[in-house]
N, C-alpha and C. Protein backbone atom coordinates (compact mmCIF):
# COMPACT_ATOMS: atom_id res chain seq x y z
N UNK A 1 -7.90 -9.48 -21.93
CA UNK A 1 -6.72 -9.21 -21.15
C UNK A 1 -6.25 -10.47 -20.41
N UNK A 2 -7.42 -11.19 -20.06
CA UNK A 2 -6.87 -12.33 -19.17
C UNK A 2 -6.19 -13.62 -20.05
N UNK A 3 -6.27 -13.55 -21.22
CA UNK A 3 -5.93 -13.95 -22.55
C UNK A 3 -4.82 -14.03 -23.00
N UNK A 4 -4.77 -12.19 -23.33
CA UNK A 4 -3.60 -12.25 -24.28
C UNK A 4 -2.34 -11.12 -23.43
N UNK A 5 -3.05 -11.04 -22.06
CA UNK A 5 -2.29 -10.19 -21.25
C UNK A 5 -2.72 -8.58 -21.54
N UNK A 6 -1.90 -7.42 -20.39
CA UNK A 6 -2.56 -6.30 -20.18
C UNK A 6 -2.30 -5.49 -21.62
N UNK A 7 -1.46 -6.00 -22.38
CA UNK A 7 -1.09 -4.91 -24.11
C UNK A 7 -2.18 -5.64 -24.80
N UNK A 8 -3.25 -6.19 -24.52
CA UNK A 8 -3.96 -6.66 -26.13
C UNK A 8 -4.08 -5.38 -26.60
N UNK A 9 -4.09 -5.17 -27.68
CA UNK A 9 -4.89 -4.10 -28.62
C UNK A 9 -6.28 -3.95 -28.24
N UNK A 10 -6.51 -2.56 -28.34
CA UNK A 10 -7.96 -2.00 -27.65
C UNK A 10 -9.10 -2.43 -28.55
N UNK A 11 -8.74 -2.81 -30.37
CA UNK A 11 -9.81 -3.46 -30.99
C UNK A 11 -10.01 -5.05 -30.76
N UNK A 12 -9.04 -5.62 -30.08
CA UNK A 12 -9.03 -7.06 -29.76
C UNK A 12 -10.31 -7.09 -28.62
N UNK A 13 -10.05 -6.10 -27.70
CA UNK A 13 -11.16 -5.84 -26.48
C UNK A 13 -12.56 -5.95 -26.90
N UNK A 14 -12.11 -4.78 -27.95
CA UNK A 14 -13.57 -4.26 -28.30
C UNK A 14 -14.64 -5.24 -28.81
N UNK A 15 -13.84 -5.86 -29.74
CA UNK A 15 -14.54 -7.10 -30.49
C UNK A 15 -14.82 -8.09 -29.86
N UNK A 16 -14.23 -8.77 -28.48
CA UNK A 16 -14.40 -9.89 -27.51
C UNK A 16 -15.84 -9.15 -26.81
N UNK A 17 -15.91 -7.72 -26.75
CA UNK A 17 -17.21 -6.72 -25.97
C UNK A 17 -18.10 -6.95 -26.82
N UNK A 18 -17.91 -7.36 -28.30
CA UNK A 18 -19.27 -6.93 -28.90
C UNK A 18 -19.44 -5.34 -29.54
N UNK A 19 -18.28 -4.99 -28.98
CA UNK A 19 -18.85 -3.20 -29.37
C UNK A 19 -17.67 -2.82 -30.80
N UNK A 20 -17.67 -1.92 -31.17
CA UNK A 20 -16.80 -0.92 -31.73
C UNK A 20 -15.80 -0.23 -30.81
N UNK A 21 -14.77 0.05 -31.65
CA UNK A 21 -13.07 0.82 -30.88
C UNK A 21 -14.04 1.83 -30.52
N UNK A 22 -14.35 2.89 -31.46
CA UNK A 22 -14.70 4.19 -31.17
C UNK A 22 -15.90 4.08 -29.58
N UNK A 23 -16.93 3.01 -30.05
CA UNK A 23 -17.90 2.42 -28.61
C UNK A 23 -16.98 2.60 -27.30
N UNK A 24 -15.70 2.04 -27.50
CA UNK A 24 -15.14 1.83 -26.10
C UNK A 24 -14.71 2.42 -25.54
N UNK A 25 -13.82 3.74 -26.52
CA UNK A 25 -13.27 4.93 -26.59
C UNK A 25 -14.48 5.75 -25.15
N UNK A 26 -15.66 5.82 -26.36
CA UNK A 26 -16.54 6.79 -25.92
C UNK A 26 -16.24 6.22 -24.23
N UNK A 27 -16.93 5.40 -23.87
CA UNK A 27 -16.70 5.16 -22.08
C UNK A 27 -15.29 4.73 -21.70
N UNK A 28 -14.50 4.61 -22.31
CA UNK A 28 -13.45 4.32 -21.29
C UNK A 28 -11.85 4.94 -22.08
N UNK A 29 -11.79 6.49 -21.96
CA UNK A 29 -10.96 7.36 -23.00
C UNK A 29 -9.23 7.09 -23.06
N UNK A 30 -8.87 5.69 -22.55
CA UNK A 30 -7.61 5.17 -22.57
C UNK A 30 -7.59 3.94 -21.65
N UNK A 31 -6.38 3.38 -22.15
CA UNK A 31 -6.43 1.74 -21.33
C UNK A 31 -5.96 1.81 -20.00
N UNK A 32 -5.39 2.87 -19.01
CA UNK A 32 -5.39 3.01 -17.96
C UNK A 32 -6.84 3.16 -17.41
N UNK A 33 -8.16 4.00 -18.09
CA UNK A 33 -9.56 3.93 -17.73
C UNK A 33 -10.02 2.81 -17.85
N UNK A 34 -9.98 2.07 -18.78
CA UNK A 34 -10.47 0.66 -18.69
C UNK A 34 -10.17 0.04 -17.53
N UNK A 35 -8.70 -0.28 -17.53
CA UNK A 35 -8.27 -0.82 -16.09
C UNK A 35 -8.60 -0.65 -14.41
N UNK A 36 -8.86 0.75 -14.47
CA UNK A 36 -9.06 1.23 -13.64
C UNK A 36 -10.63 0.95 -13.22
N UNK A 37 -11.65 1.31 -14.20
CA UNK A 37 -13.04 1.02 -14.47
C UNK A 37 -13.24 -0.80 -13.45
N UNK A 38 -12.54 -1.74 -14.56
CA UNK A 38 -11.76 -3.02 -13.97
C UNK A 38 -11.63 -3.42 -12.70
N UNK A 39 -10.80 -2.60 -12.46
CA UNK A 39 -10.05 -2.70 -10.58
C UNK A 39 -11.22 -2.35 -9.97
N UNK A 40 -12.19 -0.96 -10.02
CA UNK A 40 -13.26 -1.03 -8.90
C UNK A 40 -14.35 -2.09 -9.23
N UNK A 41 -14.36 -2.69 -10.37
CA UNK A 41 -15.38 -3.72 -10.18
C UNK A 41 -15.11 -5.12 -9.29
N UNK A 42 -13.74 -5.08 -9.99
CA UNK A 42 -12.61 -6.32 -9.01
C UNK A 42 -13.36 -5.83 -7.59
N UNK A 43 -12.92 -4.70 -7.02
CA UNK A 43 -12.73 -4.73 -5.54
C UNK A 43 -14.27 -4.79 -5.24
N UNK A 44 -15.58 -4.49 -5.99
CA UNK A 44 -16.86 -4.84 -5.66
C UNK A 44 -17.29 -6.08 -5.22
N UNK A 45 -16.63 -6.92 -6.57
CA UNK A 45 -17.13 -8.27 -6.38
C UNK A 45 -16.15 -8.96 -4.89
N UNK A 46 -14.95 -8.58 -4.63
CA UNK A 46 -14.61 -8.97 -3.34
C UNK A 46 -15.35 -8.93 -2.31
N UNK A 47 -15.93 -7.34 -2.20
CA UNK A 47 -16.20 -7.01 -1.26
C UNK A 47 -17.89 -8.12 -1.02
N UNK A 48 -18.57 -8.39 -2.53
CA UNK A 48 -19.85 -9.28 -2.14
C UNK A 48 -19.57 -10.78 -1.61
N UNK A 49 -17.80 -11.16 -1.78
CA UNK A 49 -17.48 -12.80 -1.53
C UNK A 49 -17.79 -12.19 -0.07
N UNK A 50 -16.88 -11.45 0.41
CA UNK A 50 -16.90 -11.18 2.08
C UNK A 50 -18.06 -11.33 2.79
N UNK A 51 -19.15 -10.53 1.58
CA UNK A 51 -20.43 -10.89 2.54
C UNK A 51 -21.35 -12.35 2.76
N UNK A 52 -21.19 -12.71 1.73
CA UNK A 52 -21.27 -14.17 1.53
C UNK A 52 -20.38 -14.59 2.61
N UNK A 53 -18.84 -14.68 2.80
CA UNK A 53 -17.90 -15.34 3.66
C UNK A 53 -18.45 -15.17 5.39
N UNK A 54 -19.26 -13.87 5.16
CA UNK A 54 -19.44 -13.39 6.74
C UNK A 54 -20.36 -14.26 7.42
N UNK A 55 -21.20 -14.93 6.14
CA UNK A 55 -22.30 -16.06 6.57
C UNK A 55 -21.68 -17.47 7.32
N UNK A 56 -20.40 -17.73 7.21
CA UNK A 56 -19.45 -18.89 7.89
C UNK A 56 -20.09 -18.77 9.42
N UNK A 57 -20.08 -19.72 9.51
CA UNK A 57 -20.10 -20.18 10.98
C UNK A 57 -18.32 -19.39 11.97
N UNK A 58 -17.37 -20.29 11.24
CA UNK A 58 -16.20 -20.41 11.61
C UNK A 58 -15.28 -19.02 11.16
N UNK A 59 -14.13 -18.83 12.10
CA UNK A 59 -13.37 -17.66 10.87
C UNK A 59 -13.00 -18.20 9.87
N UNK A 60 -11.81 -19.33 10.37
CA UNK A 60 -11.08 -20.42 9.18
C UNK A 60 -12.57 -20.54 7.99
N UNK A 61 -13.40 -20.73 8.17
CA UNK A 61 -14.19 -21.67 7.24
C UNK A 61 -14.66 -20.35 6.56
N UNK A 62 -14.36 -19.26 6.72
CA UNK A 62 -15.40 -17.92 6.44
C UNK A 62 -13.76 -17.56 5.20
N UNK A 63 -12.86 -17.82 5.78
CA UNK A 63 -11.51 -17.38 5.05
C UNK A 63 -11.62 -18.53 4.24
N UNK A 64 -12.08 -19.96 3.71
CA UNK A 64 -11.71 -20.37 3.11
C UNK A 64 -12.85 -19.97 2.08
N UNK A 65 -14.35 -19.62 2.02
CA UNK A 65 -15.07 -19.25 1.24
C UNK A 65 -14.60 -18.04 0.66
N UNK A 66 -13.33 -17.17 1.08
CA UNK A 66 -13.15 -16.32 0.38
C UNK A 66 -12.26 -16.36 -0.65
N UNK A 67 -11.43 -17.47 -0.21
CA UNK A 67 -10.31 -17.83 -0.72
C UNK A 67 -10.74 -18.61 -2.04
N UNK A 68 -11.83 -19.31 -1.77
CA UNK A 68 -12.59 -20.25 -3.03
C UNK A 68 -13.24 -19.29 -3.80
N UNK A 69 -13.90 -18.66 -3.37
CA UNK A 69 -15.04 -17.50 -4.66
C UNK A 69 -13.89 -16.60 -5.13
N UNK A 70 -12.73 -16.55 -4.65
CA UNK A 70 -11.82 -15.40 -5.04
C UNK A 70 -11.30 -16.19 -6.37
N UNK A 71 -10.83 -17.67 -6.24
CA UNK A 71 -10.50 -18.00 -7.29
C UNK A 71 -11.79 -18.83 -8.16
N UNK A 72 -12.49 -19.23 -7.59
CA UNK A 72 -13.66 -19.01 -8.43
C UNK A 72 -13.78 -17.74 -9.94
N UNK A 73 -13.63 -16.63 -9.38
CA UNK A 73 -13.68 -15.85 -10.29
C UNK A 73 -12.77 -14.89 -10.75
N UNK A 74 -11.39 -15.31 -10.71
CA UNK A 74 -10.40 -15.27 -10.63
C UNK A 74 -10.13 -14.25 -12.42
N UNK A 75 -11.26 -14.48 -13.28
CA UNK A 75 -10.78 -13.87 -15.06
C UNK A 75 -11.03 -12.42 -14.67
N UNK A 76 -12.01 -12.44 -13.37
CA UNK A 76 -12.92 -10.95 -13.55
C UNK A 76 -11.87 -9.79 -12.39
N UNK A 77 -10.60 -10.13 -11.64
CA UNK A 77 -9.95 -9.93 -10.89
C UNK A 77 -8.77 -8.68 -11.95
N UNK A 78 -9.25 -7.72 -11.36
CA UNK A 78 -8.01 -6.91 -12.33
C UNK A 78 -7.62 -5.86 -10.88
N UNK A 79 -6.32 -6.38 -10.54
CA UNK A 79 -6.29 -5.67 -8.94
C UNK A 79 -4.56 -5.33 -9.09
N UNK A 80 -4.31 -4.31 -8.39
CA UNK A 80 -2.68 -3.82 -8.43
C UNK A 80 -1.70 -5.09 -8.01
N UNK A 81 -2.27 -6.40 -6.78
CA UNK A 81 -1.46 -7.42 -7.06
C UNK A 81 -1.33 -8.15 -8.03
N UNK A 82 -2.20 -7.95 -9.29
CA UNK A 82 -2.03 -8.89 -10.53
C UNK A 82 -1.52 -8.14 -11.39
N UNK A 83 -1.13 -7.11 -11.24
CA UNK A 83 0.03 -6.22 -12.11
C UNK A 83 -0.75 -4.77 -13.18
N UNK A 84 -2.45 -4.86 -12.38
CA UNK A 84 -2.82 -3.50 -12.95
C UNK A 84 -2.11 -2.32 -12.23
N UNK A 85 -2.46 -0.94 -13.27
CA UNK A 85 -1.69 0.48 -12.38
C UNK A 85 -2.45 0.31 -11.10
N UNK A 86 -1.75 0.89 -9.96
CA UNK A 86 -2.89 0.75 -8.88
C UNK A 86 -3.18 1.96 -9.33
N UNK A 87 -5.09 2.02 -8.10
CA UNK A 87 -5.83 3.16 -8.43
C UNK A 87 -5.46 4.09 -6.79
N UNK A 88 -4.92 5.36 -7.10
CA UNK A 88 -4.93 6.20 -5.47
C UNK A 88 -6.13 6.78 -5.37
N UNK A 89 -7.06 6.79 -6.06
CA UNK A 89 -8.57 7.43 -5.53
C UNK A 89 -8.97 7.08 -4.72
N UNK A 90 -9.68 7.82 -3.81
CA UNK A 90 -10.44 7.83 -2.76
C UNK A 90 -11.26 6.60 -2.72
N UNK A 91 -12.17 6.57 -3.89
CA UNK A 91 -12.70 5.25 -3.41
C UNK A 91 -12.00 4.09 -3.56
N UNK A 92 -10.76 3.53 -4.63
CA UNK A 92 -9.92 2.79 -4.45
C UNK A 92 -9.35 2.62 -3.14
N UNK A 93 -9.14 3.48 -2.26
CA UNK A 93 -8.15 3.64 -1.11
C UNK A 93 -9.52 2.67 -0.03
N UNK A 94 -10.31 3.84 -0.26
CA UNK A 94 -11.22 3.02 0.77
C UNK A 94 -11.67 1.38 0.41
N UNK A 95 -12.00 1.53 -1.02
CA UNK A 95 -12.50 -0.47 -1.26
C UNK A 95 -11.33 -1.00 -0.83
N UNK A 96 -9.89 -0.51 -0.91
CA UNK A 96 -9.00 -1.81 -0.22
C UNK A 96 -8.96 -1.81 1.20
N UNK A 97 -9.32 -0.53 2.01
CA UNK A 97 -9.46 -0.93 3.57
C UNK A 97 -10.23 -1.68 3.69
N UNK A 98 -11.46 -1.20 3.10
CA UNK A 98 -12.62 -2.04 3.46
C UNK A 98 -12.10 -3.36 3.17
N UNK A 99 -11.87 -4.10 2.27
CA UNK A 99 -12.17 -5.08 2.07
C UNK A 99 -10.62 -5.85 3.14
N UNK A 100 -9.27 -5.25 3.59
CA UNK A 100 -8.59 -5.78 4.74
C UNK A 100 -9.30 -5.63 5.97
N UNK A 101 -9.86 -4.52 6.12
CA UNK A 101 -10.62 -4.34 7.32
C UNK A 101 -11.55 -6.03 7.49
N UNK A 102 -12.28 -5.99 6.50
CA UNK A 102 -13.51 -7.60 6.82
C UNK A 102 -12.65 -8.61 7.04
N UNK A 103 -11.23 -8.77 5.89
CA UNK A 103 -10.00 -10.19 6.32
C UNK A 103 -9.79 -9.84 7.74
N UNK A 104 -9.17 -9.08 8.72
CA UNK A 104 -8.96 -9.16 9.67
C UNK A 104 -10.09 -9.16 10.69
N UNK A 105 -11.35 -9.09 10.38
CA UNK A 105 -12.42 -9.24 11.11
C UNK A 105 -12.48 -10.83 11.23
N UNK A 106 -12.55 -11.25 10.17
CA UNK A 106 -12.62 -13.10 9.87
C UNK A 106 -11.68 -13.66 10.96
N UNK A 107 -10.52 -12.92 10.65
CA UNK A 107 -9.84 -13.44 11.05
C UNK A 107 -9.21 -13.50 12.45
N UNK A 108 -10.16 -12.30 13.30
CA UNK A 108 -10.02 -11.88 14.31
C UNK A 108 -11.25 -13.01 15.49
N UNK A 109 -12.32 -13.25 14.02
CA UNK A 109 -13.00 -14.42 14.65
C UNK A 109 -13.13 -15.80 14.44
N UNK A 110 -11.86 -16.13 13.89
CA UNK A 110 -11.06 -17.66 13.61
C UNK A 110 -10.27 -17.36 14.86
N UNK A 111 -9.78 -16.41 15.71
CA UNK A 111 -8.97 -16.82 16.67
C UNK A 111 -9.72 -16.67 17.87
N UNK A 112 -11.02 -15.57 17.62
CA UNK A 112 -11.91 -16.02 18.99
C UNK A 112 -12.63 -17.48 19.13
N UNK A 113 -12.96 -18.15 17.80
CA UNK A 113 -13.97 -19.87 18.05
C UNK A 113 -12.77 -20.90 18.08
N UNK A 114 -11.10 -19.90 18.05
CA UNK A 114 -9.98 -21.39 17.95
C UNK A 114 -10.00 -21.89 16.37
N UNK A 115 -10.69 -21.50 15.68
CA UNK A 115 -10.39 -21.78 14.26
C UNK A 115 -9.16 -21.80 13.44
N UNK A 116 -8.64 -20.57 14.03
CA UNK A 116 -7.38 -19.72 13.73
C UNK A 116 -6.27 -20.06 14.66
N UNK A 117 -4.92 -20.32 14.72
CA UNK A 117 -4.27 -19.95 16.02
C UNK A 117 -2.90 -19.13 15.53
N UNK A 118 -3.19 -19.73 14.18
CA UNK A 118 -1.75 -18.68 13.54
C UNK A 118 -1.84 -17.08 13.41
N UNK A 119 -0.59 -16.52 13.47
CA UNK A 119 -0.14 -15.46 13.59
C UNK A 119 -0.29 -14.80 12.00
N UNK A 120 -1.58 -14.48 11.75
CA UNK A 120 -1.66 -13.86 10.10
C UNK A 120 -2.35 -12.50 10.13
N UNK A 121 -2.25 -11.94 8.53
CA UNK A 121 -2.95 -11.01 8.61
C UNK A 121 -3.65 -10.87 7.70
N UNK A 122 -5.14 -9.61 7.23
CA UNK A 122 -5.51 -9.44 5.91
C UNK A 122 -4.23 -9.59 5.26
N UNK A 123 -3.22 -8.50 5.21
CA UNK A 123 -2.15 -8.99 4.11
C UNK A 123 -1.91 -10.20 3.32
N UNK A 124 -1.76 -11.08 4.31
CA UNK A 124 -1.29 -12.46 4.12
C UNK A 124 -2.64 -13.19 3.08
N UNK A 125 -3.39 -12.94 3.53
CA UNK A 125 -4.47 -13.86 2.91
C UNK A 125 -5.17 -12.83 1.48
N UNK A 126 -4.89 -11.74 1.57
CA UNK A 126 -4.65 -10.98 0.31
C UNK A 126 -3.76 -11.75 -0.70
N UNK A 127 -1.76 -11.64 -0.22
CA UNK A 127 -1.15 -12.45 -1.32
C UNK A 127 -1.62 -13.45 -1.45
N UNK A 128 -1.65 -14.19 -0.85
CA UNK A 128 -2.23 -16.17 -1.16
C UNK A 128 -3.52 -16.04 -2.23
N UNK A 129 -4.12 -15.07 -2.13
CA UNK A 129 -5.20 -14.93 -2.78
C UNK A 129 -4.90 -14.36 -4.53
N UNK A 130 -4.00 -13.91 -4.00
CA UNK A 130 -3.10 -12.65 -5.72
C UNK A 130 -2.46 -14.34 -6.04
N UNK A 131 -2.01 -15.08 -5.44
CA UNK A 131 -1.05 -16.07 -6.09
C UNK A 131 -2.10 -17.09 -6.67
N UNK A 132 -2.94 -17.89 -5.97
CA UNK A 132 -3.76 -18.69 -6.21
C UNK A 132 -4.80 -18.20 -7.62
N UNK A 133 -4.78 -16.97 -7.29
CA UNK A 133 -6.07 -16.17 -8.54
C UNK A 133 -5.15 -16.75 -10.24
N UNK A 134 -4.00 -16.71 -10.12
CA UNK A 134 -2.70 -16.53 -11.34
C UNK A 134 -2.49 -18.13 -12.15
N UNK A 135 -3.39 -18.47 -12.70
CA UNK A 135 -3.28 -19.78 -13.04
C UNK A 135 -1.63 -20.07 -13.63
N UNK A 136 -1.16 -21.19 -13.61
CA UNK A 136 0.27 -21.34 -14.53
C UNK A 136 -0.40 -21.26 -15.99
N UNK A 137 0.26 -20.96 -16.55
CA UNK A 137 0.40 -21.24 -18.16
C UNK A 137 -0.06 -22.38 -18.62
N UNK A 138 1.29 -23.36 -18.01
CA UNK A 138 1.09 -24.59 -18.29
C UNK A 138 1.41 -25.72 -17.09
N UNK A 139 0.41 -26.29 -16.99
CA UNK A 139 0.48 -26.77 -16.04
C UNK A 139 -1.13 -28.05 -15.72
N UNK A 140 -0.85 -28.53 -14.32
CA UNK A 140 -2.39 -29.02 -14.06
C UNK A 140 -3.38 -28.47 -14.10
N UNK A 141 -4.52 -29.17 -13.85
CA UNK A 141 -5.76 -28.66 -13.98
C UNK A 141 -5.83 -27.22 -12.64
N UNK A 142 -6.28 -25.80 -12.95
CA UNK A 142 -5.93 -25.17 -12.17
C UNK A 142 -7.09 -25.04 -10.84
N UNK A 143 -8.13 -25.05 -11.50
CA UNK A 143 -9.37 -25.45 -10.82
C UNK A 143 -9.21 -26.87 -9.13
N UNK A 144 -8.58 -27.64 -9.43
CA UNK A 144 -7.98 -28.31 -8.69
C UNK A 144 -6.82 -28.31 -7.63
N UNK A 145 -5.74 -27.48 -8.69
CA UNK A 145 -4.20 -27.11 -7.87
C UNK A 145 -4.83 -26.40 -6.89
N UNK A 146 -5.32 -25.29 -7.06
CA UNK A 146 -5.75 -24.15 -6.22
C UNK A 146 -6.70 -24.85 -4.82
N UNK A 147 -7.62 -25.44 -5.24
CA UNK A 147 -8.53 -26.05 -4.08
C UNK A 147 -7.68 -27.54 -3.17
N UNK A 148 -6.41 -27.65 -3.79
CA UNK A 148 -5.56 -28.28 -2.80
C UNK A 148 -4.65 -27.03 -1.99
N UNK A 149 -3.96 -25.99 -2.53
CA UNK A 149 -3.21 -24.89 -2.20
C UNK A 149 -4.13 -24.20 -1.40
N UNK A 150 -5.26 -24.26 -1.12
CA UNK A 150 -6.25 -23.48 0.06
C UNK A 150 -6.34 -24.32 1.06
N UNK A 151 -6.73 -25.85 0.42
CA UNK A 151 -6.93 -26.28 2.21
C UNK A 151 -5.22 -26.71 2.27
N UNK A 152 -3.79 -26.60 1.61
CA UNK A 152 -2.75 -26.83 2.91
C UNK A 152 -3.11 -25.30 3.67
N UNK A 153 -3.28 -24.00 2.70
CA UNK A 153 -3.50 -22.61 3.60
C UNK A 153 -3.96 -22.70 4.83
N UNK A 154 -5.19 -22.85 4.63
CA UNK A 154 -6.10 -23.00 5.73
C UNK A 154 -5.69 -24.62 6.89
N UNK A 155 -4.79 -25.41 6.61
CA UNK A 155 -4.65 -25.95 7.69
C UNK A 155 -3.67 -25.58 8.35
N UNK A 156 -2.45 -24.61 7.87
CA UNK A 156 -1.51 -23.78 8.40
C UNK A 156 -1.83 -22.75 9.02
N UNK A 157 -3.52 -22.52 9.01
CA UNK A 157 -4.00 -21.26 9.90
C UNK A 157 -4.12 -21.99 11.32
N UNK A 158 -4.41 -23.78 11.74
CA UNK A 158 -4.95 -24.47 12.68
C UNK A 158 -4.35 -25.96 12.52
N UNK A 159 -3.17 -26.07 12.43
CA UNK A 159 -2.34 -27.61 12.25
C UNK A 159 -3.57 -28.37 13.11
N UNK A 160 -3.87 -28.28 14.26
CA UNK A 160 -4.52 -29.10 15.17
C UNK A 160 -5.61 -29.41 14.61
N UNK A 161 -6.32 -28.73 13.91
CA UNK A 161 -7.94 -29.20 13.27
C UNK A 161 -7.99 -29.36 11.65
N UNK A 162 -6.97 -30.18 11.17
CA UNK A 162 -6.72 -30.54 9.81
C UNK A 162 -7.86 -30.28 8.61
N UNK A 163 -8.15 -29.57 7.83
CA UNK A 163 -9.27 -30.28 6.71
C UNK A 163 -8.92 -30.85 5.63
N UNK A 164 -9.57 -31.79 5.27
CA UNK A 164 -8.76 -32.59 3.89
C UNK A 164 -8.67 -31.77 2.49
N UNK A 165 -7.22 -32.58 2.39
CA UNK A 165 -6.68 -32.14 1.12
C UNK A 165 -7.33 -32.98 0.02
N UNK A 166 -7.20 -32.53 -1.03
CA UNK A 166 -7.38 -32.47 -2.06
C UNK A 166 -6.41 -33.68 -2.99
N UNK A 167 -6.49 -34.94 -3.25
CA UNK A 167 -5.55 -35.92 -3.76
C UNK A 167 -4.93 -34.78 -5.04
N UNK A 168 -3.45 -35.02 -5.18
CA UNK A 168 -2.83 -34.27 -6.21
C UNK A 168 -3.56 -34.13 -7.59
N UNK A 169 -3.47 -33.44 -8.43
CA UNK A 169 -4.05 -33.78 -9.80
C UNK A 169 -2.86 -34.50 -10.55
N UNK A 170 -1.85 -34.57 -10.30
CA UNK A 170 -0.91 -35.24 -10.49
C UNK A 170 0.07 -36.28 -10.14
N UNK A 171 0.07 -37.54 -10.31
CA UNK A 171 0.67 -38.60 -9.85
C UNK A 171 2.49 -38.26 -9.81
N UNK A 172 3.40 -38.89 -9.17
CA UNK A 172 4.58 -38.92 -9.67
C UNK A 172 5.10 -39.15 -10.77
N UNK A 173 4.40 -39.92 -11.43
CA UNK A 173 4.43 -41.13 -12.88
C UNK A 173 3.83 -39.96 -13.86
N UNK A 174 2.51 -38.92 -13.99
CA UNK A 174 2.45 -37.81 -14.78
C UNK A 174 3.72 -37.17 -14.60
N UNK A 175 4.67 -36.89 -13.50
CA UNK A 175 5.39 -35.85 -13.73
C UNK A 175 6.55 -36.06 -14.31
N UNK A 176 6.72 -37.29 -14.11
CA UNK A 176 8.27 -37.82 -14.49
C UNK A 176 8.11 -38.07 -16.08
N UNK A 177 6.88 -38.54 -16.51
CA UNK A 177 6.36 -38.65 -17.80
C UNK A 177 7.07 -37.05 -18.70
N UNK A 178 5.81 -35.95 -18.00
CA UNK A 178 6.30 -34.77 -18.56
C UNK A 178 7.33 -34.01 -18.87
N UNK A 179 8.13 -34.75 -18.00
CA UNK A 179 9.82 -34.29 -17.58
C UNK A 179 10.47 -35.18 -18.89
N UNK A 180 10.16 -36.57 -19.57
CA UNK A 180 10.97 -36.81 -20.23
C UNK A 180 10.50 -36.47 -21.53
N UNK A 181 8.94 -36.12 -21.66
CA UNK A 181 8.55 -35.36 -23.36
C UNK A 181 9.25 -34.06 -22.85
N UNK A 182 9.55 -33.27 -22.29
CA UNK A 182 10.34 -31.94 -22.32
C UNK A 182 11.84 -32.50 -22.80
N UNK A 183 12.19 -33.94 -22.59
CA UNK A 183 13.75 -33.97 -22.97
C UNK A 183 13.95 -34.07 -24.16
């Protein structure tokens, strides 16, 4: 899916699984179940960055470990901001409090150590997180773009206590280059 997008064919799946159509059938009886199956694993593995993130000293520094393991593992992410059905089940409902509930905890203690001074919310660091997860197509190295696009994030949480950026993966001279093989 992260491939060929959310229509691959269910034997394209199957065969990247190792298994048989009918194999996949048996556990997962349509591609809304798959997805869905998907999304609560998505919101698991969030919920283990958080605990990992909770180990930060700092809020800022606890939000940027989330922000990094989020795109860290960014193939295994199948969540209603990346364009799966959302899930209204009960435990769907609850893994997404839970897991805004811990962002605004972080983030409630980036503004008690001064880490924080901006005006944000889980929300906010949810999208940044849906955008950053979305590699371009085509483009720079994404592994890189992203770990410059977190620390400008995170220094817009605290202008006053800067952390370094990330030198571009791209010079002016790559871009202007690319701009004239597109002409």
């Amino acid at each position: 899916m992260a491939r060929e997008g959310r229509q691959v064919p269910i034997a394209t799946i199957a065969a990247e699984a190792g298994v048989g159509v009918a194999t996949l059938y048996r556990r997962y009886p349509d591609r809304d179940a798959l997805l869905h199956a998907l999304e609560h694993r998505a919101y698991a593995l969030l919920e283990e960055i958080l605990e990992q993130a909770d180990a930060e000293a700092g809020g800022r520094a606890a939000i940027g470990t989330y922000l990094t393991r989020a795109t860290q593992i960014r193939d295994h992410l199948v969540l209603p901001l990346r364009g799966a059905p959302p899930l209204m089940s009960t435990d769907a409902v609850d893994a997404r409090r839970r897991i805004s509930e811990r962002l605004d905890a972080l983030i409630e203690r980036g503004h008690a150590d001064g880490s924080i001074t901006a005006a944000i919310t889980a929300t906010d660091v949810i999208i940044f997180s849906a955008l950053t997860t979305q590699p371009l197509a085509h483009g720079p190295d994404w592994t890189h773009t992203t770990d410059r696009q977190i620390a400008i994030f995170l220094n817009g949480l605290n202008p006053t206590r800067p952390v370094d950026i990330p030198a571009p993966a791209l010079t002016r001279h790559d871009i202007e280059r690319s701009f004239q093989a597109w002409g």
